[in-house]
Protein backbone atom coordinates (compact mmCIF):
# COMPACT_ATOMS: atom_id res chain seq x y z
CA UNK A 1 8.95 12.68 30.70
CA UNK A 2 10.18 12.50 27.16
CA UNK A 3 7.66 10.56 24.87
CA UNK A 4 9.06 7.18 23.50
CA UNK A 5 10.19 7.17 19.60
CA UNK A 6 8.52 5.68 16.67
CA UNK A 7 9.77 5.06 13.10
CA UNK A 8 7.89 4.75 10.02
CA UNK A 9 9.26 4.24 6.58
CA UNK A 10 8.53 6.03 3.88
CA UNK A 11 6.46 9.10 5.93
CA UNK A 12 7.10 11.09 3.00
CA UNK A 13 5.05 9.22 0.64
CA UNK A 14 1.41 7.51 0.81
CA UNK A 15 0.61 4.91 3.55
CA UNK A 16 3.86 6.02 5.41
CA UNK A 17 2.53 9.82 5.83
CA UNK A 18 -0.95 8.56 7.88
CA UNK A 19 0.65 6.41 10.14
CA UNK A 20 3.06 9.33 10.96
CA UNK A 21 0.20 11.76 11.48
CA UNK A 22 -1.21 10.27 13.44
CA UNK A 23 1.60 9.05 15.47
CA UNK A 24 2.13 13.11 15.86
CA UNK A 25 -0.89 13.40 16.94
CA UNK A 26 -0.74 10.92 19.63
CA UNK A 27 2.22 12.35 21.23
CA UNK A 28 4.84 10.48 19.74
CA UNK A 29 7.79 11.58 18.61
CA UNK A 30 8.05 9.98 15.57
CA UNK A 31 10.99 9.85 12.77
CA UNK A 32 10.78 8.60 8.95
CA UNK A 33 13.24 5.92 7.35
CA UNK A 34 12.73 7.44 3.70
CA UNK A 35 14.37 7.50 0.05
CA UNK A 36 12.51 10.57 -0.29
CA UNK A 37 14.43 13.10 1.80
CA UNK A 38 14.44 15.79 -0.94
CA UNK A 39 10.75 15.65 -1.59
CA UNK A 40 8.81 18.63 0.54
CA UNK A 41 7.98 17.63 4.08
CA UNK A 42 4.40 17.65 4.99
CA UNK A 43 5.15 17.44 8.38
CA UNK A 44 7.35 21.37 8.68
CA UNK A 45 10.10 19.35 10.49
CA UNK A 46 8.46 17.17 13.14
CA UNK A 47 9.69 14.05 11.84
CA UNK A 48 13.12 13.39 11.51
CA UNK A 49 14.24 11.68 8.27
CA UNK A 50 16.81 9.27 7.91
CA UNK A 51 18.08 7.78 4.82
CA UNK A 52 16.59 3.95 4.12
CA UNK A 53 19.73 2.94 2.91
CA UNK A 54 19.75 -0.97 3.04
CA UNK A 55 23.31 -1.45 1.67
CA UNK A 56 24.27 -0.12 5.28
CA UNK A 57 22.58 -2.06 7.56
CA UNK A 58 24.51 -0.85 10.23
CA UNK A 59 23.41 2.94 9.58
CA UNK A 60 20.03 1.40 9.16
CA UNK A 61 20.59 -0.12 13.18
CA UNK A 62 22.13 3.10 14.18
CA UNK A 63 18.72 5.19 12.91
CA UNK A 64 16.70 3.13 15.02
CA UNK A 65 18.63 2.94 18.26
CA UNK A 66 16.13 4.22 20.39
CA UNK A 67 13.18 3.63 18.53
CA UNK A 68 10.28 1.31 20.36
CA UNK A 69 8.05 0.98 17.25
CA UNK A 70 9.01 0.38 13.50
CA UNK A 71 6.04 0.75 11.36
CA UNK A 72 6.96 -0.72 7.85
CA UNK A 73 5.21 0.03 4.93
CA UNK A 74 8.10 -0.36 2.05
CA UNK A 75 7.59 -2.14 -0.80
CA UNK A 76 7.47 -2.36 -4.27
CA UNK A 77 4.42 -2.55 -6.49
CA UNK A 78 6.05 -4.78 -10.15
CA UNK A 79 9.52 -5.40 -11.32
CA UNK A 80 11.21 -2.68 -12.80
CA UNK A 81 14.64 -2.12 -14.17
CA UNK A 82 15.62 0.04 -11.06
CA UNK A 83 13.75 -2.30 -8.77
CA UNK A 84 12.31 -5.58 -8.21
CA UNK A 85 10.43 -7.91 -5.74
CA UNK A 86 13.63 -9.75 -4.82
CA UNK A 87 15.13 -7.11 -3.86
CA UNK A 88 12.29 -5.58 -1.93
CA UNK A 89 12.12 -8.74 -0.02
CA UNK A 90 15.71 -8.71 0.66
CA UNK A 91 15.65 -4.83 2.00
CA UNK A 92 13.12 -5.82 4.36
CA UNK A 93 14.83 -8.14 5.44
CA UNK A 94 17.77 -6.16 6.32
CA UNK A 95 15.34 -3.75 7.78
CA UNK A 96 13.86 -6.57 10.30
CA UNK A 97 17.31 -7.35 11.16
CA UNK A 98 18.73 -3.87 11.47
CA UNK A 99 15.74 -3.13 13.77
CA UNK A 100 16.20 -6.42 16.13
CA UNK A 101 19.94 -5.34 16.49
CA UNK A 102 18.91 -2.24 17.34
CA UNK A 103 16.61 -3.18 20.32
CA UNK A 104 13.07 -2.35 18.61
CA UNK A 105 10.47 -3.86 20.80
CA UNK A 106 7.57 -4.11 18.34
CA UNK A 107 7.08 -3.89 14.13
CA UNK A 108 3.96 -3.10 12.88
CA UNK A 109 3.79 -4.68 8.98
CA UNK A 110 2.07 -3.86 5.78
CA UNK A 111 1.45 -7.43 4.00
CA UNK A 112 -1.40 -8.17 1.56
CA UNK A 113 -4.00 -10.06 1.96
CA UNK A 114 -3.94 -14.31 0.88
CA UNK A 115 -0.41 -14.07 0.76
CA UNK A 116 1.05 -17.95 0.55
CA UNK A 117 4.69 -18.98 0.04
CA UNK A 118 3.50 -21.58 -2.22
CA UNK A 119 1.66 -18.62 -5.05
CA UNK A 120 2.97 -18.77 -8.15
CA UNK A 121 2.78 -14.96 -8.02
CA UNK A 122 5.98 -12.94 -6.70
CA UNK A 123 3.89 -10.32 -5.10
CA UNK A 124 1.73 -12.68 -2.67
CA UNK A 125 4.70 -15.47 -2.46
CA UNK A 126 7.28 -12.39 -1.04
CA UNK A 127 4.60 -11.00 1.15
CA UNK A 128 4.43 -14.31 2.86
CA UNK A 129 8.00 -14.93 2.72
CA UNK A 130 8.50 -11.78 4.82
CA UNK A 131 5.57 -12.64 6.84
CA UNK A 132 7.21 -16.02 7.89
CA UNK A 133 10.54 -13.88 8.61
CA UNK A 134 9.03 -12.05 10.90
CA UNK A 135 7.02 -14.61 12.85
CA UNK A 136 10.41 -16.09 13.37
CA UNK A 137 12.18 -13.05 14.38
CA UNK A 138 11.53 -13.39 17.88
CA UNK A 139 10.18 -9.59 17.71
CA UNK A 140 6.81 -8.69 18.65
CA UNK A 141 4.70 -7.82 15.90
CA UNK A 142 1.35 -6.87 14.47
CA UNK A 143 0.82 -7.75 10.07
CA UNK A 144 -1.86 -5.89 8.91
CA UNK A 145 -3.03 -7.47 5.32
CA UNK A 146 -5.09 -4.79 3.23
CA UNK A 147 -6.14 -5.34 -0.16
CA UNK A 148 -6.63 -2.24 -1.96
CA UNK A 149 -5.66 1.25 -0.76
CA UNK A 150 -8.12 4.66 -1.22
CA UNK A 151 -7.37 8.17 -0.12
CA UNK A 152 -6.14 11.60 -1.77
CA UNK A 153 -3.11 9.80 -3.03
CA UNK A 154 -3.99 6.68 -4.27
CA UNK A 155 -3.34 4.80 -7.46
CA UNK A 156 -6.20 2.37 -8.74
CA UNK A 157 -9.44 4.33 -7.69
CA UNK A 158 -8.03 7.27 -9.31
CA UNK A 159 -7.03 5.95 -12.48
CA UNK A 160 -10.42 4.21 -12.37
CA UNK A 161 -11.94 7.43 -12.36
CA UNK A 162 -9.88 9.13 -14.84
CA UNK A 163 -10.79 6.47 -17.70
CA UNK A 164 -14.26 6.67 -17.23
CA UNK A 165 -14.02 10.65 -17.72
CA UNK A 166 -12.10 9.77 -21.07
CA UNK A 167 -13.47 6.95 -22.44
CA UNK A 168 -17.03 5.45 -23.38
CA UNK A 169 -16.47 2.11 -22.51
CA UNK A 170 -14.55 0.37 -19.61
CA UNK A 171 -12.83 -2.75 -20.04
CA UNK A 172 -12.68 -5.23 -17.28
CA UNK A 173 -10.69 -8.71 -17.95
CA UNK A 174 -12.94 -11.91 -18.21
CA UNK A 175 -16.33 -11.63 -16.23
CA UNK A 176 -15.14 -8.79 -13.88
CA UNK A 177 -17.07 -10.82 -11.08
CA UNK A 178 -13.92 -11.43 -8.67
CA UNK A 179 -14.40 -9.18 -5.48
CA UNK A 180 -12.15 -6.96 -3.99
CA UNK A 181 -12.66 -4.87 -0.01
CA UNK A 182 -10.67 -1.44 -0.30
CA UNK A 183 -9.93 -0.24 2.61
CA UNK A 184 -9.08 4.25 3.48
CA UNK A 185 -5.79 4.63 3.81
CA UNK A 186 -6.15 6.71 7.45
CA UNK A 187 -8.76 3.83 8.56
CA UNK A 188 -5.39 1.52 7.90
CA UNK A 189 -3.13 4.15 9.45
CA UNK A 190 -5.12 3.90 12.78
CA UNK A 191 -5.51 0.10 12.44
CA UNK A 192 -1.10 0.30 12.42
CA UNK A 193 -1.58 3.11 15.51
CA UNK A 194 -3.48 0.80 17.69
CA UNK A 195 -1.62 -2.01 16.75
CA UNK A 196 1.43 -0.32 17.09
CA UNK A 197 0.28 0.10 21.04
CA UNK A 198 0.03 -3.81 21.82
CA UNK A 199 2.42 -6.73 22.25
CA UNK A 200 0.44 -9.21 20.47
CA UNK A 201 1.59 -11.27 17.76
CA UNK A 202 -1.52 -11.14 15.46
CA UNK A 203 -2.16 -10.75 11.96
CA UNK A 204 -5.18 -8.25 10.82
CA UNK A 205 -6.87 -8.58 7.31
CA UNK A 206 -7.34 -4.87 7.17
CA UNK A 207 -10.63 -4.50 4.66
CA UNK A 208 -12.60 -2.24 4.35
CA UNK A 209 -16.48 -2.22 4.87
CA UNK A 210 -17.20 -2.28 1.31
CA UNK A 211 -16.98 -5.66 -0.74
CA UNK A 212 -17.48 -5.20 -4.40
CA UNK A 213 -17.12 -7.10 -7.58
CA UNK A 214 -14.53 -5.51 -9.86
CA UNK A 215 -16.98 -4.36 -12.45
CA UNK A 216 -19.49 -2.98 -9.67
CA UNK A 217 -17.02 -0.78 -8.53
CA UNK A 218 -16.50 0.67 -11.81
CA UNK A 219 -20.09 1.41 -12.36
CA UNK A 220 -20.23 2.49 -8.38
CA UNK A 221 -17.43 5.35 -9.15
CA UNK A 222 -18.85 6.31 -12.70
CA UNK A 223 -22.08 6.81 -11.02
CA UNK A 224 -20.78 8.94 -8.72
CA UNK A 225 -18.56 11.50 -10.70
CA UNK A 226 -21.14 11.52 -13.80
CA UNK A 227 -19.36 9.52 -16.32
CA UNK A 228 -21.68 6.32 -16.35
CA UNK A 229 -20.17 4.23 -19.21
CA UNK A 230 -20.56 0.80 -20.69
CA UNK A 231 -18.85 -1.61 -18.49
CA UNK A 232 -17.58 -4.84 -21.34
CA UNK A 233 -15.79 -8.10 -20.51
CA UNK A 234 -12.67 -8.35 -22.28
CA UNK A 235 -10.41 -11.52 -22.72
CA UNK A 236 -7.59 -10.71 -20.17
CA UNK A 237 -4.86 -10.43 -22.64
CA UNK A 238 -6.29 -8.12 -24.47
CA UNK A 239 -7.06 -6.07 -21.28
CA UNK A 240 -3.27 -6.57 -20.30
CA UNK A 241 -1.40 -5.14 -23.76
CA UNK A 242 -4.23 -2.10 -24.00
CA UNK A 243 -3.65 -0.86 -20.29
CA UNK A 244 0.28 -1.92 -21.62
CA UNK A 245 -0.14 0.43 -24.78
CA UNK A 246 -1.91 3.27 -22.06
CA UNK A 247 1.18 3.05 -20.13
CA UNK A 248 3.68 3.08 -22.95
CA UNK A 249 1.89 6.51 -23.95
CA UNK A 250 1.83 7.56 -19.99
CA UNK A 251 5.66 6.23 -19.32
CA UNK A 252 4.22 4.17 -16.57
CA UNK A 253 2.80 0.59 -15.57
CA UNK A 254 -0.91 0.88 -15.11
CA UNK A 255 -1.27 -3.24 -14.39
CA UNK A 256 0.78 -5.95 -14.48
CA UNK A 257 -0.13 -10.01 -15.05
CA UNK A 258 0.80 -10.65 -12.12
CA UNK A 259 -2.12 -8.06 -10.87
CA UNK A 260 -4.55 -9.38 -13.16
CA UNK A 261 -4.27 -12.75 -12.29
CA UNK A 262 -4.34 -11.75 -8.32
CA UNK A 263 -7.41 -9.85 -8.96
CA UNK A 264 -8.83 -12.77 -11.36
CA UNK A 265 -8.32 -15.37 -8.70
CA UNK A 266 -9.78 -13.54 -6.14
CA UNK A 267 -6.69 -12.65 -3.95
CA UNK A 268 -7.91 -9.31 -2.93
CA UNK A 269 -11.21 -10.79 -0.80
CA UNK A 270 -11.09 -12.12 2.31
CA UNK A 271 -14.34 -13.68 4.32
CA UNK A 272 -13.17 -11.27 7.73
CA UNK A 273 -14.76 -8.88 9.32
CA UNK A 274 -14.15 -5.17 7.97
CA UNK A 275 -11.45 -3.78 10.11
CA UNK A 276 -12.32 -0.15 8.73
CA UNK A 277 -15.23 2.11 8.97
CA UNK A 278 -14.95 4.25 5.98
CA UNK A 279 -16.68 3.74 2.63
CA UNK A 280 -15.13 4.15 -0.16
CA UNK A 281 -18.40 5.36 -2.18
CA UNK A 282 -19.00 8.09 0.72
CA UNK A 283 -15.22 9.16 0.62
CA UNK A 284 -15.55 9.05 -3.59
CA UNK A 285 -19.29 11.11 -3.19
CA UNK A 286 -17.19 14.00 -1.02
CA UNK A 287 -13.86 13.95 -3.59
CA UNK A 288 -15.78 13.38 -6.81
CA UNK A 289 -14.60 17.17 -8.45
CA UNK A 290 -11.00 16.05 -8.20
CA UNK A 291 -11.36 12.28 -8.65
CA UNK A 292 -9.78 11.06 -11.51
CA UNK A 293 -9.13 14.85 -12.71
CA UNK A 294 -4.96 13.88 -13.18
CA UNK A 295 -3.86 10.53 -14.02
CA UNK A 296 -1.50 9.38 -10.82
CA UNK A 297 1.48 7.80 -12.40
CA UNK A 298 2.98 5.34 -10.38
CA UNK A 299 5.97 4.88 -12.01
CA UNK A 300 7.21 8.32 -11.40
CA UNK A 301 6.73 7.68 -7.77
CA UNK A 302 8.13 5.02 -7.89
CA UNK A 303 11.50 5.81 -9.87
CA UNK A 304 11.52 9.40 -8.10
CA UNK A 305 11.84 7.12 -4.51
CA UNK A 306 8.56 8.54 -3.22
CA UNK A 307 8.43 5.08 -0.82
């Protein structure tokens, strides 16, 4: 008996390779919608990729004609010349629709947590747009809402780490009291397995078991890799255009406004239960030799269509 199919976009890049291991691992055959064909394949050829191409949705429909399960993790992270949040929204979009032509029976969703079509940010207002899309669909679904990713591959810890290596003093805009609940990225990937599995509509705010306060964490991870500094409040401008100035000499965005004020208003905390098991200051303690050791630039993921 041949094992039903499962797509996940972008298995080539961060979030998207997880699910897909585990999918693998689970028996599943399992194929990648992905702009990121020509990077290498960590998989040796066990997942078929596809191109995400959503200016033909109807090669989009014909990829997934067969598929049971679309796990979606595509998205963009701030407006860029070569991409924006518009257009991200609009994609998916295309992708939800593609997929319900296509007969998919269930999508697993990456959203963000407190998203609300009434925010005055992009980010959160056209996670809940797509949110209320597919509630509407008519397609079974699972949204899983995480705040802030950790694993190997991941962006903020990182970066985290690698200023405190480089610099005496950390900067953290305003008080640095707002909380945050990062979550492992393969804790998440199993949360989208599971989910992946069931036929309930529900929505998951996928945290981790950690809750700290922005400038807690900083002191947590300089603790742990040897590079205690002196954690200052900064007025959040002045945060903004010298992590600007960093990125200019870095050619990428290390935060946007948009991300300060999410953080600042407390957008990545949720009073839920965690929904993964693994701490982020155990998983730091085992990878503290490589933590922070290279700056991860996220806009030459991004541009090089590593989603």
């Amino acid at each position: 008996m041949t094992s039903e199919t499962h797509a996940v976009t972008g298995a080539f890049g961060y979030s998207g390779k997880y699910i897909a291991r585990r999918l693998l691992d689970s028996g599943k055959n399992t194929i990648t919608l992905t702009n990121s064909s020509h990077r290498q394949d960590p998989f040796e050829g066990k997942v078929k990729a596809f191109p995400l191409q959503f200016h033909k949705p109807q090669d989009l429909e014909r990829s997934l004609e067969g598929v049971s399960v679309l796990y979606n993790t595509y998205w963009v992270r701030f407006n860029h010349r070569t991409f924006t949040h518009a257009e991200a929204v609009a994609n998916t979009k295309t992708l939800f629709e593609a997929a319900k032509k296509a007969g998919v029976k269930r999508i697993v969703h990456v959203s963000i947590t407190n998203p609300s079509i009434d925010s005055p940010l992009e980010y959160f207002r056209g996670k809940a747009e797509l949110e209320a899309t597919l509630a509407n669909s008519g397609i079974s679904h699972a949204i899983l809402r995480p705040t802030v990713l950790f694993g190997r591959e991941d962006i903020l810890v990182n970066n985290m780490a690698w200023v405190l290596r480089r610099s005496p003093v950390f900067g953290v805009f305003g008080h640095g009291r707002y909380k945050l609940q990062p979550i492992y990225v393969d804790d998440l990937a199993e949360l989208a397995v599971t989910h992946g599995a069931g036929s309930e509509n529900i929505i998951v705010d996928a945290i981790g078991p950690e809750t700290f306060e922005y400038r807690d964490l900083i002191q947590a991870i300089g603790r742990i890799i040897g590079k205690e500094r002196w954690v200052v409040s900064v007025p959040p401008w002045f945060g903004y255009y010298s992590s600007a100035l960093i990125g200019k000499m870095l050619g990428d965005v290390v935060i946007t406004r948009e991300e300060i004020r999410g953080l600042m208003d407390g957008l990545l905390h949720v009073e839920s239960p965690a929904a993964g098991r693994t701490k982020l200051t155990d998983w730091a303690r085992e990878n503290k030799t490589q933590l922070g050791i290279r700056y991860a630039n996220e806009l030459s993921r991004r541009v090089n269509h590593t989603k």
